[in-house]
C-alpha atoms as a PDB file:
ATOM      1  CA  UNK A   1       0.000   0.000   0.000  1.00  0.00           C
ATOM      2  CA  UNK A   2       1.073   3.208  -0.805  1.00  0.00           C
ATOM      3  CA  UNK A   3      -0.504   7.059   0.558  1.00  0.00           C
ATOM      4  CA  UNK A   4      -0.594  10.206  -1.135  1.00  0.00           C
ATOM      5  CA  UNK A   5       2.662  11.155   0.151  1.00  0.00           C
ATOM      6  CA  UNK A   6       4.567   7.696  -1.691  1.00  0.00           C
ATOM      7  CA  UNK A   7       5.658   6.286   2.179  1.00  0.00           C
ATOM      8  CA  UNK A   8       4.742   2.408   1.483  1.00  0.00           C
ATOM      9  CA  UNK A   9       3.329   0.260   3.832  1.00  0.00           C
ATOM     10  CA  UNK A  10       3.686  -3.672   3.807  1.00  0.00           C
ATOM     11  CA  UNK A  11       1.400  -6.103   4.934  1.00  0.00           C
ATOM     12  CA  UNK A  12       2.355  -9.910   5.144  1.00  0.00           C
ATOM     13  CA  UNK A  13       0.276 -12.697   5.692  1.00  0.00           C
ATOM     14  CA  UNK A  14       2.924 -15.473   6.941  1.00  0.00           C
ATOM     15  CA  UNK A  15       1.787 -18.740   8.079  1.00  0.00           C
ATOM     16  CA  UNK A  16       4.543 -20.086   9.570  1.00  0.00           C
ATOM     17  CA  UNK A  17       4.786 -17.173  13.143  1.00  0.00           C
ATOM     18  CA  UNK A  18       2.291 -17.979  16.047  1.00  0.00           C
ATOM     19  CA  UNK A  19       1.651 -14.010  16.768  1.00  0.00           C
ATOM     20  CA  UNK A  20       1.308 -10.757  14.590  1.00  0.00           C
ATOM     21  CA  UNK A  21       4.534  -8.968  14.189  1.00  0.00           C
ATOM     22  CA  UNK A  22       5.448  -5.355  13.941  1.00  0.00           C
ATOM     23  CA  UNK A  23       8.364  -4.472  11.555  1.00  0.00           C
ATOM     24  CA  UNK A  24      10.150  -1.697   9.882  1.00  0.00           C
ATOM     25  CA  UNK A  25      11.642  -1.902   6.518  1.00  0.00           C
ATOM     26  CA  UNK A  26      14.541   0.685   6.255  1.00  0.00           C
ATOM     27  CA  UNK A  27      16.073   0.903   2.583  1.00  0.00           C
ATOM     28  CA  UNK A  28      19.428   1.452   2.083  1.00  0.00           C
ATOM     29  CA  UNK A  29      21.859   2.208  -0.608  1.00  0.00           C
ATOM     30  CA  UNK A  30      25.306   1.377   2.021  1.00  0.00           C
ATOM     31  CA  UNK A  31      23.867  -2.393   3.414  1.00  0.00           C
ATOM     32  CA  UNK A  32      27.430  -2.597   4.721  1.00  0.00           C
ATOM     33  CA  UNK A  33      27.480   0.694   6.365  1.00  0.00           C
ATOM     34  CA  UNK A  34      23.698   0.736   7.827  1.00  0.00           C
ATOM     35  CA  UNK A  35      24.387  -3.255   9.233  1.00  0.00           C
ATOM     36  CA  UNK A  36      27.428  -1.935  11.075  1.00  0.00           C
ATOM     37  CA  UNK A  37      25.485   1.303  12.481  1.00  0.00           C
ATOM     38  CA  UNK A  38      22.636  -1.067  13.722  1.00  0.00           C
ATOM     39  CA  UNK A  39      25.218  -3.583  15.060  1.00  0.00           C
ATOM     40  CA  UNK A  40      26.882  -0.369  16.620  1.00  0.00           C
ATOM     41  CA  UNK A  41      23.271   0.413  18.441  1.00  0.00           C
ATOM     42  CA  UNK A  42      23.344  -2.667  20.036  1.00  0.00           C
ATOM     43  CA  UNK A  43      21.077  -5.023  17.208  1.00  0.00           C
ATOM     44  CA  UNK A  44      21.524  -8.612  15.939  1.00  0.00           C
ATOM     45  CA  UNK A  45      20.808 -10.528  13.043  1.00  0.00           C
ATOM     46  CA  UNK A  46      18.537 -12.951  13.153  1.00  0.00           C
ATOM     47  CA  UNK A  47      20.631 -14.930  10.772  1.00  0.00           C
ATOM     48  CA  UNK A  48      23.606 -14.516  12.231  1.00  0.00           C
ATOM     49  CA  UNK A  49      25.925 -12.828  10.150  1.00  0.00           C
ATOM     50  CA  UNK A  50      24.172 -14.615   6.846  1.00  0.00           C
ATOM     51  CA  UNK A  51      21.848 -12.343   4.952  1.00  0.00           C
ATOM     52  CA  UNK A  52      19.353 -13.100   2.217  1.00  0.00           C
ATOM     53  CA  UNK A  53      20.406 -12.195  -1.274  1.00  0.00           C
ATOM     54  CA  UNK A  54      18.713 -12.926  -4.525  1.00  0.00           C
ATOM     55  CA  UNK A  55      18.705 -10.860  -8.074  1.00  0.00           C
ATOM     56  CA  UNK A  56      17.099  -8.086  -6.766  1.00  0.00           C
ATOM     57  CA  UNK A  57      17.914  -7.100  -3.050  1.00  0.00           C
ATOM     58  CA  UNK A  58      19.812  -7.576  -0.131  1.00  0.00           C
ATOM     59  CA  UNK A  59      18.214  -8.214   2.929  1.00  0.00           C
ATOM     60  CA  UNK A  60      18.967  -8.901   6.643  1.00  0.00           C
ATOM     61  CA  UNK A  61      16.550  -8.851   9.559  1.00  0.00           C
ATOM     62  CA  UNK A  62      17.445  -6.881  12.469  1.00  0.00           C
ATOM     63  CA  UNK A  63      16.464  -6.814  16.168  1.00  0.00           C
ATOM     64  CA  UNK A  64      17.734  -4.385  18.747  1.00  0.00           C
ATOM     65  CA  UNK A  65      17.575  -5.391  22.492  1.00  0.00           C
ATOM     66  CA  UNK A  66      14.037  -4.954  23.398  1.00  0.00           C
ATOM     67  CA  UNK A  67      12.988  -6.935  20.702  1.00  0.00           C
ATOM     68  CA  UNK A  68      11.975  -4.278  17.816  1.00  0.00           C
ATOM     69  CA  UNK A  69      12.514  -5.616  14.096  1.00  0.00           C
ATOM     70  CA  UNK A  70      13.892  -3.384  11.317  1.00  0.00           C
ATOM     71  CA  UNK A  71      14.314  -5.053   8.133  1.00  0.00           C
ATOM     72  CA  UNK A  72      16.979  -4.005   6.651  1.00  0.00           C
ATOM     73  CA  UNK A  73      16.936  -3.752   2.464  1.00  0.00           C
ATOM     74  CA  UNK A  74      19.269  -2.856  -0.357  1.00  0.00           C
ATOM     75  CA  UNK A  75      17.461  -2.994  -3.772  1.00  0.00           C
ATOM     76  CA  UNK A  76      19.878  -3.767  -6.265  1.00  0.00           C
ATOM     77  CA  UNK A  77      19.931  -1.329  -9.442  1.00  0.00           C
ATOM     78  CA  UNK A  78      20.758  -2.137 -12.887  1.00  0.00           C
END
């Protein structure tokens, strides 16, 4: 979903979780630089240090230390 203003909103339906879940997606053109800035701040990966990368993006799911998600995306440009 998108408003007037073009901020995007994504809604998931995903079998596999047990609760709802409340997530951020923060694009990025520096993944490298905006992994080690969350790192800094004190979040993990949830796959370790392993991210998800297909044709078009680079992703990595991160939590800080009370438990909020950001998921962290690099769309890759041709």
């Amino acid at each position: 979903m998108k408003n007037a203003d073009g901020f995007h909103v994504d809604v998931a339906d995903v079998d596999r979780i047990e609760r709802d879940d409340t997530m951020i997606r923060m694009n990025v053109d520096d993944f490298e630089e905006a992994y080690k800035i969350l790192i800094a701040h004190g979040f993990t990966n949830t796959r370790g240090d392993n991210t998800i990368d297909t044709k078009s993006a680079k992703a990595a799911t991160m939590v800080s230390p009370s438990g909020f998600k950001i998921a962290l995306v690099k769309h890759i440009k041709k």
